[in-house]
PDB file of N, CA and C in Angstrom:
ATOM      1  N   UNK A   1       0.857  -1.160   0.000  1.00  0.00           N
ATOM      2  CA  UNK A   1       0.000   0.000   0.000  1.00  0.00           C
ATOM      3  C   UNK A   1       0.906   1.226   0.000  1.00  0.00           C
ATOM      4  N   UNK A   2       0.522   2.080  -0.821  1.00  0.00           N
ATOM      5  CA  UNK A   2       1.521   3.645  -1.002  1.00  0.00           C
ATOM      6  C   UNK A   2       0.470   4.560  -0.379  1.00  0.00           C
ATOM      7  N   UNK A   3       0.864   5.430   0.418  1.00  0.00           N
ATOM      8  CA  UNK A   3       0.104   6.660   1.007  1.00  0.00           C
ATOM      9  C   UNK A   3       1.240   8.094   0.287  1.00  0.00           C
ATOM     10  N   UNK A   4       0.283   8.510  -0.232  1.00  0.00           N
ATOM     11  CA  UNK A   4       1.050  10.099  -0.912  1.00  0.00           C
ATOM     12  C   UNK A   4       0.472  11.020  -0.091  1.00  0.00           C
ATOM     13  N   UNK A   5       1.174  12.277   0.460  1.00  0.00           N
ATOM     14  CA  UNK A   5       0.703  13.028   1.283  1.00  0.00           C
ATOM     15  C   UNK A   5       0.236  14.220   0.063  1.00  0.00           C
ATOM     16  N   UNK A   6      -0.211  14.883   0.175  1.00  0.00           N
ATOM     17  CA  UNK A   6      -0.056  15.750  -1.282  1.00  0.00           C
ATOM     18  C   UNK A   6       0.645  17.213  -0.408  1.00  0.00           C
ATOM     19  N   UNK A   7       0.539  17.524   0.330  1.00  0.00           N
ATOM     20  CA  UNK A   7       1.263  18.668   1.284  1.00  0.00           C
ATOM     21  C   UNK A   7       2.575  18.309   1.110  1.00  0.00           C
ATOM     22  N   UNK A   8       3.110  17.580   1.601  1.00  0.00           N
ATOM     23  CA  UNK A   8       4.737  17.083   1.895  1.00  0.00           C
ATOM     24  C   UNK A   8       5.381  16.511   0.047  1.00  0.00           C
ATOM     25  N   UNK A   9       4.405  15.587  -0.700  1.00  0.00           N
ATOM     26  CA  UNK A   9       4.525  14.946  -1.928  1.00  0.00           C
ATOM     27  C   UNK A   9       5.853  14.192  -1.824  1.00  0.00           C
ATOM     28  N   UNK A  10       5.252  13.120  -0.759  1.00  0.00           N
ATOM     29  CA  UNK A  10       6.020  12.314  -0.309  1.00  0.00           C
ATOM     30  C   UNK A  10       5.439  10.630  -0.110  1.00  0.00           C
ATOM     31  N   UNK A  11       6.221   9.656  -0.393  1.00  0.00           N
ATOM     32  CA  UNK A  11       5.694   8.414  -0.574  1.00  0.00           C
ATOM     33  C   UNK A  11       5.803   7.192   0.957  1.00  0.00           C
ATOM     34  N   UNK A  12       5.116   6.257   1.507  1.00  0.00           N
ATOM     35  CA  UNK A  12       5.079   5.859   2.322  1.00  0.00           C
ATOM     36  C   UNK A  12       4.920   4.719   2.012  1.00  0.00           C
ATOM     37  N   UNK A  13       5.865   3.530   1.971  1.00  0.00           N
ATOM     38  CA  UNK A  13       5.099   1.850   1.825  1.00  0.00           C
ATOM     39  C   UNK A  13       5.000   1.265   3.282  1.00  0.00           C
ATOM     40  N   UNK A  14       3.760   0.826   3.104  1.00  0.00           N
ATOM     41  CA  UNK A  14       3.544  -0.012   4.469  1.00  0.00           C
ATOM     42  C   UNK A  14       3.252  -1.223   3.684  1.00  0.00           C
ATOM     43  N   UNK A  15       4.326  -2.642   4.688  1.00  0.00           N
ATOM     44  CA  UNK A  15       3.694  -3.620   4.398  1.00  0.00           C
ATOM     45  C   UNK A  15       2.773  -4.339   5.290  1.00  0.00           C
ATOM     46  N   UNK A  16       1.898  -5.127   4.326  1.00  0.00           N
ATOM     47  CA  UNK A  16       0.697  -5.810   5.201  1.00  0.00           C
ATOM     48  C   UNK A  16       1.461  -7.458   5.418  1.00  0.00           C
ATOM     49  N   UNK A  17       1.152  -7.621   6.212  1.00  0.00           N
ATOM     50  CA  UNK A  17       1.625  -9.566   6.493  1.00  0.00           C
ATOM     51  C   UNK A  17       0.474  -9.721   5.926  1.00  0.00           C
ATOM     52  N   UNK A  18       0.666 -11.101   5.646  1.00  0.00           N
ATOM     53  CA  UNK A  18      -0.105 -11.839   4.882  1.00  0.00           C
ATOM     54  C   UNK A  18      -1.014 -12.308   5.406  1.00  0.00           C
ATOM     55  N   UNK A  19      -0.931 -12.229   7.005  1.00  0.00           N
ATOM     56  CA  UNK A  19      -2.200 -12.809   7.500  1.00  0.00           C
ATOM     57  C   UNK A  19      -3.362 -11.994   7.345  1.00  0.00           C
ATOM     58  N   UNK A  20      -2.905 -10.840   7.618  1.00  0.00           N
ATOM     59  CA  UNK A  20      -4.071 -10.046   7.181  1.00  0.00           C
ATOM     60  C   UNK A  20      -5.013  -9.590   5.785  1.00  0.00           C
ATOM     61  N   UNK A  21      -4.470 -10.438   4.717  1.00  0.00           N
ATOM     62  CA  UNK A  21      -5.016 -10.214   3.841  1.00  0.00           C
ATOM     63  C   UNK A  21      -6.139 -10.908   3.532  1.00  0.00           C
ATOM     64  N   UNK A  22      -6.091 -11.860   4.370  1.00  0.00           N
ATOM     65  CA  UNK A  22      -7.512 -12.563   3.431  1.00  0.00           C
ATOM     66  C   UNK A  22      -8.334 -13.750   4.963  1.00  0.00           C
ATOM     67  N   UNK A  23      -9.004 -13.101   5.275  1.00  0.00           N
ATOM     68  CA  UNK A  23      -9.855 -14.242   6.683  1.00  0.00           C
ATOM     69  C   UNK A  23     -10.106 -15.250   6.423  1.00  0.00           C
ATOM     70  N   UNK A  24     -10.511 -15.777   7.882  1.00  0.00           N
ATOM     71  CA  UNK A  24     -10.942 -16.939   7.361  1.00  0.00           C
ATOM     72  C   UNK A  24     -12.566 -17.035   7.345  1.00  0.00           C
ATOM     73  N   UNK A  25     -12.320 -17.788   6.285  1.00  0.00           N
ATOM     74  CA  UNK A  25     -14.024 -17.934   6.051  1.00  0.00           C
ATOM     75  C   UNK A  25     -15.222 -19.038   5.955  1.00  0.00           C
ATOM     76  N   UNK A  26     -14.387 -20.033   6.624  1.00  0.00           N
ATOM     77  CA  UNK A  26     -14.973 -20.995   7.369  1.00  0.00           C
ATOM     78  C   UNK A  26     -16.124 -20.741   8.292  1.00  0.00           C
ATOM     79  N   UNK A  27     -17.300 -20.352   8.422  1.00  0.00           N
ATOM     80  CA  UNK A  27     -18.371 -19.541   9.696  1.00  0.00           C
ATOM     81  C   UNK A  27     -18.559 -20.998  10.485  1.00  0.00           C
ATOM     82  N   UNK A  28     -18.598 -21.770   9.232  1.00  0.00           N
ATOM     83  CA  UNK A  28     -19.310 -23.333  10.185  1.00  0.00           C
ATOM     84  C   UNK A  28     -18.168 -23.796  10.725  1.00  0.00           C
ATOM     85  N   UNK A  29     -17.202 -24.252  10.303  1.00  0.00           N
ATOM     86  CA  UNK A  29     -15.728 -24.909  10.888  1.00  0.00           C
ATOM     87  C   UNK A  29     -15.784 -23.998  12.476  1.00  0.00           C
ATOM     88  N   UNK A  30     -15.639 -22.709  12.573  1.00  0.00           N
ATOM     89  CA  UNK A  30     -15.311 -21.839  13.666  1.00  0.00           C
ATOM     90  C   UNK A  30     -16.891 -21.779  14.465  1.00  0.00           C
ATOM     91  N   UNK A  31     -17.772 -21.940  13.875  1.00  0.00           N
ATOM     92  CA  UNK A  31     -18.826 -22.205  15.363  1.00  0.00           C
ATOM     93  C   UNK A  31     -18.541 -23.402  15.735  1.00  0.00           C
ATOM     94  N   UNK A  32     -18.384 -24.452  14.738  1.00  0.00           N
ATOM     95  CA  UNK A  32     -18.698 -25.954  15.281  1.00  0.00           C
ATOM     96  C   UNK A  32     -17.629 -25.859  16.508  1.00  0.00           C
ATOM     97  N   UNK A  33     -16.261 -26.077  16.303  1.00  0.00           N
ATOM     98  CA  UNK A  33     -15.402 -25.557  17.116  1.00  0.00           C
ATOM     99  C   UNK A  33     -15.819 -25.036  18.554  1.00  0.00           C
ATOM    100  N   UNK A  34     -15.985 -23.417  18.256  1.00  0.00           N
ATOM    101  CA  UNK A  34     -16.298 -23.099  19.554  1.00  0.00           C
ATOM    102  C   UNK A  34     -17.730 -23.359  20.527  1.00  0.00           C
ATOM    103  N   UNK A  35     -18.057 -23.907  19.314  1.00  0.00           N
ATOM    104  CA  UNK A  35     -19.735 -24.537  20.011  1.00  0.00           C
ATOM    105  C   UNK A  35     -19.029 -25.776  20.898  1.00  0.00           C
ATOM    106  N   UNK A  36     -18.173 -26.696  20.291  1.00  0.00           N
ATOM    107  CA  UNK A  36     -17.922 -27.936  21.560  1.00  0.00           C
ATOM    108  C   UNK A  36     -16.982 -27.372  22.399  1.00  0.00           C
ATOM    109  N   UNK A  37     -16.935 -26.375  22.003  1.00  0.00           N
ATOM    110  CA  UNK A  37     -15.159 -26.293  23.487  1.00  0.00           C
ATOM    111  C   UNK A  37     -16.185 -25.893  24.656  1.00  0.00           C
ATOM    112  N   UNK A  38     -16.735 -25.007  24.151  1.00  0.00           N
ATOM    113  CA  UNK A  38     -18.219 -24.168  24.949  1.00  0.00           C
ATOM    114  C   UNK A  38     -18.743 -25.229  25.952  1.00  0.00           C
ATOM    115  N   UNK A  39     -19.265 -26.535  25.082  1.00  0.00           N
ATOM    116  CA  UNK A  39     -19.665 -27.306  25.917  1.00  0.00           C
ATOM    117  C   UNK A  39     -19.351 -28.340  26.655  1.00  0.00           C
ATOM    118  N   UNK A  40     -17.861 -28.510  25.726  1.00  0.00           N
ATOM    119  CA  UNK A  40     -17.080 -29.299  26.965  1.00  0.00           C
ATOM    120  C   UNK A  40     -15.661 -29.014  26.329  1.00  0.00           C
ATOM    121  N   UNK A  41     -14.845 -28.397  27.745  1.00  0.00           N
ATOM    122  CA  UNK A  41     -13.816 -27.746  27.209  1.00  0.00           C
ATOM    123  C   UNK A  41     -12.616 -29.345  26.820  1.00  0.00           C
ATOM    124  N   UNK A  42     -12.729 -30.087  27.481  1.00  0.00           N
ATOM    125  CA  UNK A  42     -11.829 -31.256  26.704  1.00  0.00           C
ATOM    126  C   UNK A  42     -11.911 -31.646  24.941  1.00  0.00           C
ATOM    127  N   UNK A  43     -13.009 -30.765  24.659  1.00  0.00           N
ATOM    128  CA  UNK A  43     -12.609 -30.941  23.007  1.00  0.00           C
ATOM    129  C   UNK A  43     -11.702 -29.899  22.472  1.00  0.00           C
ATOM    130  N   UNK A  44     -11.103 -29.269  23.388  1.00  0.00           N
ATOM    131  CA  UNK A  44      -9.742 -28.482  22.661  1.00  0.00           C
ATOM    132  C   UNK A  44      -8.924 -29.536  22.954  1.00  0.00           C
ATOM    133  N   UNK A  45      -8.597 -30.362  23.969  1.00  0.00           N
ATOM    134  CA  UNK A  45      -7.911 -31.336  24.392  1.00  0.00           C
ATOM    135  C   UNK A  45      -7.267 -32.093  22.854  1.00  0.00           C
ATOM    136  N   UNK A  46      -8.526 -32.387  22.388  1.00  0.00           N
ATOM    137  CA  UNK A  46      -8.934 -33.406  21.544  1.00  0.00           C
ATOM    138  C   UNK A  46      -8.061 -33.063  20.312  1.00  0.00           C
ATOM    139  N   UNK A  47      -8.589 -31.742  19.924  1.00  0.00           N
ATOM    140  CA  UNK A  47      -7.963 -31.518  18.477  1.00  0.00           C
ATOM    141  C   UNK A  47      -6.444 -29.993  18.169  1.00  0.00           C
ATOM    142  N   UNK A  48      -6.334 -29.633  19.614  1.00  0.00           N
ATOM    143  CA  UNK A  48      -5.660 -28.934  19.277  1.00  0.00           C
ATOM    144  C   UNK A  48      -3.821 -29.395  18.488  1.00  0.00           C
ATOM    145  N   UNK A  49      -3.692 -30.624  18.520  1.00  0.00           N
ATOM    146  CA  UNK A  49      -2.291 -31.443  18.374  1.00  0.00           C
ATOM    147  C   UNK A  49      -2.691 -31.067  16.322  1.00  0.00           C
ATOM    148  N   UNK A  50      -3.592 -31.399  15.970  1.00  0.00           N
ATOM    149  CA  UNK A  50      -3.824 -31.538  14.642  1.00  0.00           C
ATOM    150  C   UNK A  50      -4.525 -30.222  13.589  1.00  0.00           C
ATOM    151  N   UNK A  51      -5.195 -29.606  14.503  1.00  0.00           N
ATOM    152  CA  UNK A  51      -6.048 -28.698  14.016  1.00  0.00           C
ATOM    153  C   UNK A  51      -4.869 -27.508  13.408  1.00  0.00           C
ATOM    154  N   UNK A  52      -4.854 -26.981  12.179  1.00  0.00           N
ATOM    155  CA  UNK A  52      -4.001 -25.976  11.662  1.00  0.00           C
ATOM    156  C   UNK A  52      -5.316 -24.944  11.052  1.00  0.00           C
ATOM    157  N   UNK A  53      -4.396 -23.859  11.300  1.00  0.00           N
ATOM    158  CA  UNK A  53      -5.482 -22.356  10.627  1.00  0.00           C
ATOM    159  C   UNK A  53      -5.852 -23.096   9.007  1.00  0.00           C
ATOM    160  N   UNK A  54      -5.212 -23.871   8.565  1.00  0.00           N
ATOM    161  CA  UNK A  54      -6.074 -23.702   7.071  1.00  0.00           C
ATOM    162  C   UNK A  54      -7.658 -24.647   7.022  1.00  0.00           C
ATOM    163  N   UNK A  55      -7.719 -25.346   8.275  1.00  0.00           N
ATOM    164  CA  UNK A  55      -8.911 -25.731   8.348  1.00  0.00           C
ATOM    165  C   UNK A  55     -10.288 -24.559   8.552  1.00  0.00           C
ATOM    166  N   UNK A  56      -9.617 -23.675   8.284  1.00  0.00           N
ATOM    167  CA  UNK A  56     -10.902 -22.669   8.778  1.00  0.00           C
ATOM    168  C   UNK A  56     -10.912 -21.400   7.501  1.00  0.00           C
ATOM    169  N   UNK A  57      -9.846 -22.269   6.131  1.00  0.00           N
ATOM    170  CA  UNK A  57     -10.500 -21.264   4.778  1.00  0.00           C
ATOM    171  C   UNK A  57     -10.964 -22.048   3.769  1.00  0.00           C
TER     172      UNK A  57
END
């Protein structure tokens, strides 16, 4: 992303990480999830060894 000031006419790069570019968009993966931890917290127990962020795009 470039920001130009037009007062100063001066250039700025900011970088974005990559995580932030794109969510996740899994809605069902991430309720189901926090719907069982909710109801019984030993299902983080269960899947946290295996579970990786790309299960939730």
């Amino acid at each position: 992303m470039t920001i130009t000031s037009a007062a100063h006419s001066t250039s700025l790069q900011i970088e974005e990480p990559s995580s932030f570019r794109l969510l996740p968009h899994n809605i069902e993966a991430e309720k189901a999830l926090l719907g069982a931890i909710l109801i019984n917290n030993d299902a983080l127990d269960r899947v946290v060894d295996f579970l990786k962020p790309a299960h939730f795009f």
